[in-house]
N, C-alpha and C. Protein backbone atom coordinates (compact mmCIF):
# COMPACT_ATOMS: atom_id res chain seq x y z
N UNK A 1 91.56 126.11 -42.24
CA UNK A 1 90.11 126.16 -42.34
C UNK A 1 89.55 126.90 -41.11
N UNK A 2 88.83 128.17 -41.18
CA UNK A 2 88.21 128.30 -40.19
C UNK A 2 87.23 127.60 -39.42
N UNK A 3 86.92 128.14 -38.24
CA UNK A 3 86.21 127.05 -37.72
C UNK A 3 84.77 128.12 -36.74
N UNK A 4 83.55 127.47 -36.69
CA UNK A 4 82.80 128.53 -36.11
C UNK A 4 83.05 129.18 -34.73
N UNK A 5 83.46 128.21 -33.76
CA UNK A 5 84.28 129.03 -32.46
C UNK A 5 85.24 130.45 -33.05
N UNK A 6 85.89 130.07 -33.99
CA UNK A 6 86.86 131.76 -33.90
C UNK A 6 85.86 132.41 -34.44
N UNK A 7 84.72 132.21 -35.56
CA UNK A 7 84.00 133.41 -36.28
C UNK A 7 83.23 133.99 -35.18
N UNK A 8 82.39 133.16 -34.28
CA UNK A 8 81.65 133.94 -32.73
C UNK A 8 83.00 134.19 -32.55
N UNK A 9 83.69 134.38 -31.88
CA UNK A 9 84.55 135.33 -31.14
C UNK A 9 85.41 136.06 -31.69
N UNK A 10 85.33 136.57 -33.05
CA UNK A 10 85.46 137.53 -34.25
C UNK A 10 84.41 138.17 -33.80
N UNK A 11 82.73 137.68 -33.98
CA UNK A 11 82.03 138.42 -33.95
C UNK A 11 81.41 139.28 -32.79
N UNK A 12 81.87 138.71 -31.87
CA UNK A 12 81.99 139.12 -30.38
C UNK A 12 83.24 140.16 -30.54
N UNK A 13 84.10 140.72 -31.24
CA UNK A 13 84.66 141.35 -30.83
C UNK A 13 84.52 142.80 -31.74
N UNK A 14 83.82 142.36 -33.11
CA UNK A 14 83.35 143.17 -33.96
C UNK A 14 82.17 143.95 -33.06
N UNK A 15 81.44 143.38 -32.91
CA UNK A 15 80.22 143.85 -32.48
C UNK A 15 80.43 144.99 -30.98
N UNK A 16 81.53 144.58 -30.27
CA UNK A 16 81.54 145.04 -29.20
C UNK A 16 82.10 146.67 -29.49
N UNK A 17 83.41 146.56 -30.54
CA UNK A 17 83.80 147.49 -31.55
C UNK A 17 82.25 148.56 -31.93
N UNK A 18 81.68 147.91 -32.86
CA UNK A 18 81.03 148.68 -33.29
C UNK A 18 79.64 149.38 -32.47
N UNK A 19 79.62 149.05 -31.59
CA UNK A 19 78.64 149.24 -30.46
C UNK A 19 79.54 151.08 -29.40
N UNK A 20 80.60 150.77 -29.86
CA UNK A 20 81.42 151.57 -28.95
C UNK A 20 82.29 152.93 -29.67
N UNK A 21 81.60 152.83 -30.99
CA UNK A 21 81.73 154.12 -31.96
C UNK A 21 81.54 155.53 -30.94
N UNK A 22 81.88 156.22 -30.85
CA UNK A 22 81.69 157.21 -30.42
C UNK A 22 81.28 158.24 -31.37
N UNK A 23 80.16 159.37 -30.46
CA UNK A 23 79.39 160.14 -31.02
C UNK A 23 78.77 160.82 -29.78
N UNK A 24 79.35 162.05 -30.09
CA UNK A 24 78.92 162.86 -29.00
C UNK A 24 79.78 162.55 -27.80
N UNK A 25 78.16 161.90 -26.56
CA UNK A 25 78.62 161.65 -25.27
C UNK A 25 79.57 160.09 -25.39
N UNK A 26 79.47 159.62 -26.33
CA UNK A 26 79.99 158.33 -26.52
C UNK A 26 79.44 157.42 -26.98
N UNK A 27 78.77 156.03 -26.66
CA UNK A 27 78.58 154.75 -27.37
C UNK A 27 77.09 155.15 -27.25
N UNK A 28 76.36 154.29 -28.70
CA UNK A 28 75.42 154.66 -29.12
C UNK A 28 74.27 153.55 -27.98
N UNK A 29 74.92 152.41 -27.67
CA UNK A 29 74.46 151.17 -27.26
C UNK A 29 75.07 150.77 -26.19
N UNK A 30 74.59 151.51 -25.30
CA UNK A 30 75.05 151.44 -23.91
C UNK A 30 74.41 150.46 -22.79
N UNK A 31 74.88 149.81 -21.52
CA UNK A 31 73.54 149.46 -21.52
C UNK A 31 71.79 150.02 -21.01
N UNK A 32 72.35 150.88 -20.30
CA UNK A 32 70.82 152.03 -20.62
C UNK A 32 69.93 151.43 -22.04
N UNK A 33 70.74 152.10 -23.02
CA UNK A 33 69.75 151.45 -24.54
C UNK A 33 69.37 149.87 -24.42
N UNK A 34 70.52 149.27 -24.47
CA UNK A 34 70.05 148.02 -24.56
C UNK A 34 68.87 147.58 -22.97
N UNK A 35 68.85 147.91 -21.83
CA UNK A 35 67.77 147.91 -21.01
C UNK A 35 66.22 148.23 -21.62
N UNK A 36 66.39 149.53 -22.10
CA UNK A 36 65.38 150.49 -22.87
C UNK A 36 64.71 149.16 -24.05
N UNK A 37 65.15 148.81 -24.84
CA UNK A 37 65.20 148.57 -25.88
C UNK A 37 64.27 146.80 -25.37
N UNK A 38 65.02 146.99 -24.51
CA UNK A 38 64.56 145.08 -23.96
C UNK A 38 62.92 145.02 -22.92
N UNK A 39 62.93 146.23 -22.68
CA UNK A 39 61.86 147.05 -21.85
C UNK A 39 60.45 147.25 -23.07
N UNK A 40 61.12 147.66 -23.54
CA UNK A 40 60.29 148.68 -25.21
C UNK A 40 59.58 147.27 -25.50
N UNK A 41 60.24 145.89 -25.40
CA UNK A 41 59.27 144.77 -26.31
C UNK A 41 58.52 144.26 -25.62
N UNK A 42 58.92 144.17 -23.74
CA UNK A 42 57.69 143.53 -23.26
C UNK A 42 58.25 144.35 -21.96
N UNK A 43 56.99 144.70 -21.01
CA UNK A 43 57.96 144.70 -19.01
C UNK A 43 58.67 143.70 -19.31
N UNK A 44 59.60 143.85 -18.04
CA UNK A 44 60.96 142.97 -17.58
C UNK A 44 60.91 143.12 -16.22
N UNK A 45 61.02 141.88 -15.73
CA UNK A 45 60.91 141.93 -14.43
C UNK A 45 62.97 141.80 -14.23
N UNK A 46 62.95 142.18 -13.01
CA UNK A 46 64.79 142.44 -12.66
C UNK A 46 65.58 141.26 -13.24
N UNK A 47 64.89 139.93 -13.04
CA UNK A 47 65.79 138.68 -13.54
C UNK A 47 65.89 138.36 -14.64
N UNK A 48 64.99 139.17 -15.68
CA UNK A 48 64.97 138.99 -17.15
C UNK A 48 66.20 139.77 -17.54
N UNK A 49 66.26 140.90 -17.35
CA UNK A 49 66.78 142.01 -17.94
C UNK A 49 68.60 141.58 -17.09
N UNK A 50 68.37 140.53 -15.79
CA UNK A 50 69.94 140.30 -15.08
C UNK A 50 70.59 139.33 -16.23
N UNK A 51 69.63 138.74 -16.46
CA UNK A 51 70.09 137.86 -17.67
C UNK A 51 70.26 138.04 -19.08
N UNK A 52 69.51 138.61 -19.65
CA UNK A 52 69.60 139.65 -21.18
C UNK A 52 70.67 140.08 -21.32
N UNK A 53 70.99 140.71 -19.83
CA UNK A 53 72.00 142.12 -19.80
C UNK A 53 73.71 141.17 -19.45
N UNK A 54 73.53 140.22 -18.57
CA UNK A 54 74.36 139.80 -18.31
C UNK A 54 75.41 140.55 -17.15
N UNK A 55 74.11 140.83 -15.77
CA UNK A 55 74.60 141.91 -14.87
C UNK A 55 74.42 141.21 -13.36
N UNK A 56 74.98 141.92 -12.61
CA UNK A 56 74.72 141.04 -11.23
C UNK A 56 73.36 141.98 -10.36
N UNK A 57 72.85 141.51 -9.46
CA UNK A 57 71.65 142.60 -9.18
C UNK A 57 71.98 143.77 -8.66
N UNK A 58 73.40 144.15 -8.12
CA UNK A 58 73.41 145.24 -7.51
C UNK A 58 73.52 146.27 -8.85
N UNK A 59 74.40 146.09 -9.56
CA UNK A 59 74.59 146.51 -10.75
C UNK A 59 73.35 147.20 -11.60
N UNK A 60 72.66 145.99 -11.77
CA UNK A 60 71.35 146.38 -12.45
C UNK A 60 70.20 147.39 -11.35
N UNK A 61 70.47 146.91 -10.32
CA UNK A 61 69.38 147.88 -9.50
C UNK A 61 70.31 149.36 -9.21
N UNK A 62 71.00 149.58 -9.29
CA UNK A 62 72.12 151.03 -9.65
C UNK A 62 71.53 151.55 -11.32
N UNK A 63 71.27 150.88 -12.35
CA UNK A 63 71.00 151.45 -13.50
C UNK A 63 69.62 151.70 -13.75
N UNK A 64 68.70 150.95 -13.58
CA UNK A 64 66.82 151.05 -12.89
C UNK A 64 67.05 151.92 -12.11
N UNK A 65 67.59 151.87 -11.08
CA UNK A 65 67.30 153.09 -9.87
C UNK A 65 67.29 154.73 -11.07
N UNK A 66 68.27 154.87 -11.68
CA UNK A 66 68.74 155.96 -12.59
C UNK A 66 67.97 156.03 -13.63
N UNK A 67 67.13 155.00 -14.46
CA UNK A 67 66.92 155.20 -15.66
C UNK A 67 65.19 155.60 -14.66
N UNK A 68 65.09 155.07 -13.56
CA UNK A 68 63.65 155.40 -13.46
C UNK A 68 63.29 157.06 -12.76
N UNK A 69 64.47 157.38 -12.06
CA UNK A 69 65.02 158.93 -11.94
C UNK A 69 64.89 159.80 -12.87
N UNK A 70 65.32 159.35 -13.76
CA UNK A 70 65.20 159.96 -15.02
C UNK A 70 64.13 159.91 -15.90
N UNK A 71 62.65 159.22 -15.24
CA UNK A 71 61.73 159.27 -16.19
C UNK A 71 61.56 158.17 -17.63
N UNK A 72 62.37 157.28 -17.66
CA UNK A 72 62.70 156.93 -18.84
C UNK A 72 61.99 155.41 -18.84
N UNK A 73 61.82 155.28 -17.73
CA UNK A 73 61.12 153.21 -17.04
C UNK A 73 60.11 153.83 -15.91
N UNK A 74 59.40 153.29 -15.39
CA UNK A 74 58.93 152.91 -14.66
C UNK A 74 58.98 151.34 -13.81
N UNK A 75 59.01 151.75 -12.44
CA UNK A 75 58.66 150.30 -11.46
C UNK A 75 57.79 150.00 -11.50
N UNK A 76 56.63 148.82 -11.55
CA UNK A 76 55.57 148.54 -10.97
C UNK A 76 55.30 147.25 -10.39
N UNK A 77 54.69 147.42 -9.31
CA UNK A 77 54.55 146.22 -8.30
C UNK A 77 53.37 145.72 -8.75
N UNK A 78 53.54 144.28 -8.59
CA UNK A 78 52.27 143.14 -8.74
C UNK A 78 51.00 143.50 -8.27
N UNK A 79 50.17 143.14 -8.62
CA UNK A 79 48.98 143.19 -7.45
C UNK A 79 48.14 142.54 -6.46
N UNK A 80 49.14 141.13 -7.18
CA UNK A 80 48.76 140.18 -6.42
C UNK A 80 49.96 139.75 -5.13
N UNK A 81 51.37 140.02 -5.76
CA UNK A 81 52.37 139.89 -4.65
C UNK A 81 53.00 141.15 -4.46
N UNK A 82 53.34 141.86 -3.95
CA UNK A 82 53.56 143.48 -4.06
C UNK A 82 55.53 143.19 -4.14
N UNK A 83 55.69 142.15 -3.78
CA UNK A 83 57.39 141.77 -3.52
C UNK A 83 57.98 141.77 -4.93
N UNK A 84 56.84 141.67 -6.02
CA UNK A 84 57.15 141.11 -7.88
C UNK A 84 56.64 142.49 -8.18
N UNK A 85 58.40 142.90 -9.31
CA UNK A 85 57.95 144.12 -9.87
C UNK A 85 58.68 143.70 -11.42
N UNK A 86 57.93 144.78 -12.31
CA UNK A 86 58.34 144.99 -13.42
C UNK A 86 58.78 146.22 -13.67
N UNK A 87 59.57 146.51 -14.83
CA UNK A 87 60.03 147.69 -15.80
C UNK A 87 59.26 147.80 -16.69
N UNK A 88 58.36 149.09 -16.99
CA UNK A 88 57.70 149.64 -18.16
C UNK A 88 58.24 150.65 -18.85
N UNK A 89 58.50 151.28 -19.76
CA UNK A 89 58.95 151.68 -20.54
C UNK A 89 58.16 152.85 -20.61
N UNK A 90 58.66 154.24 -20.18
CA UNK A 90 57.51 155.64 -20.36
C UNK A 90 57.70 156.15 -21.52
N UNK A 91 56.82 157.15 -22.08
CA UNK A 91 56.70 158.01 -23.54
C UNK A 91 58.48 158.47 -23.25
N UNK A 92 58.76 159.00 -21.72
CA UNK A 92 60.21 159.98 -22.03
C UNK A 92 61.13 158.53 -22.81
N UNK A 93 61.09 157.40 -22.17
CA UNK A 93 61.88 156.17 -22.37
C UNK A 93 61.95 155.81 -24.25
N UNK A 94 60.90 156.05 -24.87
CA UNK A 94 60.57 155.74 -25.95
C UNK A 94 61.21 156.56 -26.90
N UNK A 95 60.55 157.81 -26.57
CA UNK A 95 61.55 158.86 -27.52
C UNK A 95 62.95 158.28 -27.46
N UNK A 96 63.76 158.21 -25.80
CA UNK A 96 64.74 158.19 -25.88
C UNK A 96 65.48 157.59 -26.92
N UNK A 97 64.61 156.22 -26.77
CA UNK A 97 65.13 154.89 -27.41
C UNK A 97 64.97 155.14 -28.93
N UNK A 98 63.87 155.74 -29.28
CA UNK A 98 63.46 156.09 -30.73
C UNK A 98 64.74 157.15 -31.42
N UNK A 99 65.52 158.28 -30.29
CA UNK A 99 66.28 159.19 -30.80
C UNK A 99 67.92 158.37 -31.11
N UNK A 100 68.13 157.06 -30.44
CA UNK A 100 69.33 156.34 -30.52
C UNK A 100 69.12 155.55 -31.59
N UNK A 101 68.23 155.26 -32.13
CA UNK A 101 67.60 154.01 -33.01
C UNK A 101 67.79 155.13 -34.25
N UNK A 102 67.48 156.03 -34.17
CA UNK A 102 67.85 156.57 -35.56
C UNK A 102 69.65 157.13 -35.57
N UNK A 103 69.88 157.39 -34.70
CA UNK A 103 71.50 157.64 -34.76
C UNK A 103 72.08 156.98 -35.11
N UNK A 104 71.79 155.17 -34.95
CA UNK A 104 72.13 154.19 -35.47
C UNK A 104 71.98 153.91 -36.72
N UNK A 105 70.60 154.19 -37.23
CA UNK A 105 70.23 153.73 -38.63
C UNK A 105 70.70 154.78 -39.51
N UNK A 106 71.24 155.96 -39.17
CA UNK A 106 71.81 157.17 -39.81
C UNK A 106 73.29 156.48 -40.06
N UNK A 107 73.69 156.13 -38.98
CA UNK A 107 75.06 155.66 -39.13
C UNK A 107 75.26 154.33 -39.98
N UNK A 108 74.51 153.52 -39.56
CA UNK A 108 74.61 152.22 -41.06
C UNK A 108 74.15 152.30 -42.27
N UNK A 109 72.80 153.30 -42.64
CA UNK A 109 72.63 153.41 -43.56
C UNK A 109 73.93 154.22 -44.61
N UNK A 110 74.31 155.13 -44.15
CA UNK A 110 75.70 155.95 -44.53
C UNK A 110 76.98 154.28 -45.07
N UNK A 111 76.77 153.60 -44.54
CA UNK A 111 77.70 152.02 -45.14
C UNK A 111 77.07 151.39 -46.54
N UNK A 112 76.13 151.34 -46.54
CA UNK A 112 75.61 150.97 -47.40
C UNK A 112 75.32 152.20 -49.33
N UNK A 113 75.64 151.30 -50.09
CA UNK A 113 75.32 151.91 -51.31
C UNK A 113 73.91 152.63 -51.92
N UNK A 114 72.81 151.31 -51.63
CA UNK A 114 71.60 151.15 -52.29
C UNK A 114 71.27 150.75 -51.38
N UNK A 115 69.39 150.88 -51.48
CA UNK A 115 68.55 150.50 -50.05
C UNK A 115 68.56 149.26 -50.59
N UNK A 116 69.26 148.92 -51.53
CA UNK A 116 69.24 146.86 -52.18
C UNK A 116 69.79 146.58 -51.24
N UNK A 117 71.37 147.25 -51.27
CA UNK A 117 72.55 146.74 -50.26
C UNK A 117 71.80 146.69 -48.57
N UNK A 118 71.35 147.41 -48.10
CA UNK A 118 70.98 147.88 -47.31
C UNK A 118 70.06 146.56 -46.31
N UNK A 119 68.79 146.64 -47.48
CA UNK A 119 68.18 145.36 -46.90
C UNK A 119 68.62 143.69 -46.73
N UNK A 120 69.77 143.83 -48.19
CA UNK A 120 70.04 142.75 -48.31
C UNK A 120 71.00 142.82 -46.75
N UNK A 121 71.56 143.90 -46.33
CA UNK A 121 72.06 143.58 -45.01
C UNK A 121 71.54 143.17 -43.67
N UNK A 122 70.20 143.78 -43.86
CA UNK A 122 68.98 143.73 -42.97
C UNK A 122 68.84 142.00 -43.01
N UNK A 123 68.67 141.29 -44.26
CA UNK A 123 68.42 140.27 -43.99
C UNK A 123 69.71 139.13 -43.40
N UNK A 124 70.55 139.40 -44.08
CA UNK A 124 72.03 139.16 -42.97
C UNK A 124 71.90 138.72 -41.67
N UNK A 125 71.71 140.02 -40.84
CA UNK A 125 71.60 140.33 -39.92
C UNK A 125 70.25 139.20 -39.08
N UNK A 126 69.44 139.39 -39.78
CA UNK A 126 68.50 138.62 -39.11
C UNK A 126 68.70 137.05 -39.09
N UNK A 127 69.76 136.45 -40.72
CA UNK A 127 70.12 135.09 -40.32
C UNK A 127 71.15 134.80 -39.45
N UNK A 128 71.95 135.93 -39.35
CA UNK A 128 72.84 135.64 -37.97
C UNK A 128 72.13 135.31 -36.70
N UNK A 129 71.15 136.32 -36.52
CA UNK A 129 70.42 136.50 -35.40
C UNK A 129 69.42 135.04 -35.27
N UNK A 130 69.20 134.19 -35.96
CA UNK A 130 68.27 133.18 -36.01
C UNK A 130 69.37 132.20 -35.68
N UNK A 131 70.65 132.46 -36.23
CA UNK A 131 71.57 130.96 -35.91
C UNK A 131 71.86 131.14 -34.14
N UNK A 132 72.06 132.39 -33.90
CA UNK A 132 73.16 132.62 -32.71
C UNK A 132 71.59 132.24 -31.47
N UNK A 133 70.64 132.36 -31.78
CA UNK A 133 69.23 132.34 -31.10
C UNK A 133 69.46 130.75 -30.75
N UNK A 134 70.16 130.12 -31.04
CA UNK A 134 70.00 128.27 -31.04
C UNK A 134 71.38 128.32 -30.06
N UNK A 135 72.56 129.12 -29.63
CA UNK A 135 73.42 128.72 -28.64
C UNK A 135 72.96 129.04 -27.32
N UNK A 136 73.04 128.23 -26.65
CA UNK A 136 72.54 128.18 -25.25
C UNK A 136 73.47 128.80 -24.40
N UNK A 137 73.79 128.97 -23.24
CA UNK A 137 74.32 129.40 -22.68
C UNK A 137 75.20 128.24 -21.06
């Protein structure tokens, strides 16, 4: 009988797989994207995104330092404590994120038969995403 411990760590290993397809320069979902992407729904201040990301701070302030070099985030300091900053997400950041988001949906849609199949995967996806939302850490 399976048991849900091996299916998470099936799916932990699927996912990591399919995240790491190569195309082009390489993985579609790097963490750049996934930063971008976590940025795109609200600012992130450094400890959100250390934790999302699952990074230590030097790490993460090496990839901010670069993604904001590159135009793609912005820093911005508080105005009430200048020591508290957030990540905003610029128009260059958006496209970016918008040009990987379809590379992706090019690539899964191509799996699928019918936009039936398709959504019915969409909704899949989202009850996984509602169960795995309840393990804590």
């Amino acid at each position: 009988m399976d048991r849900i411990g091996e299916k998470l760590i099936e799916l932990r290993i699927a996912t990591r797989q399919a995240c790491n397809f190569a195309h082009g320069k390489g993985s579609f979902v790097t963490l750049r994207t996934k930063a971008l992407y976590l940025i795109s729904q609200k600012p992130c201040s450094p400890l959100d995104l250390m934790e999302k990301l699952c990074m230590v701070k030097s790490n993460l302030a090496l990839l901010c330092n670069k993604m904001v070099k590159d135009g793609v985030i912005v820093k911005v300091k508080n105005s009430d404590d200048k020591r508290v900053i957030s990540y905003h997400i610029t128009e260059k950041g958006e496209a970016e994120l918008n040009r990987t988001l379809e590379l992706i949906e090019k690539k899964f849609k191509g799996l699928f038969g019918s936009d039936k199949e398709y959504r019915e995967g969409l909704d899949k996806f989202d009850v996984l995403l509602d169960l795995l939302s309840f393990i804590k850490s």
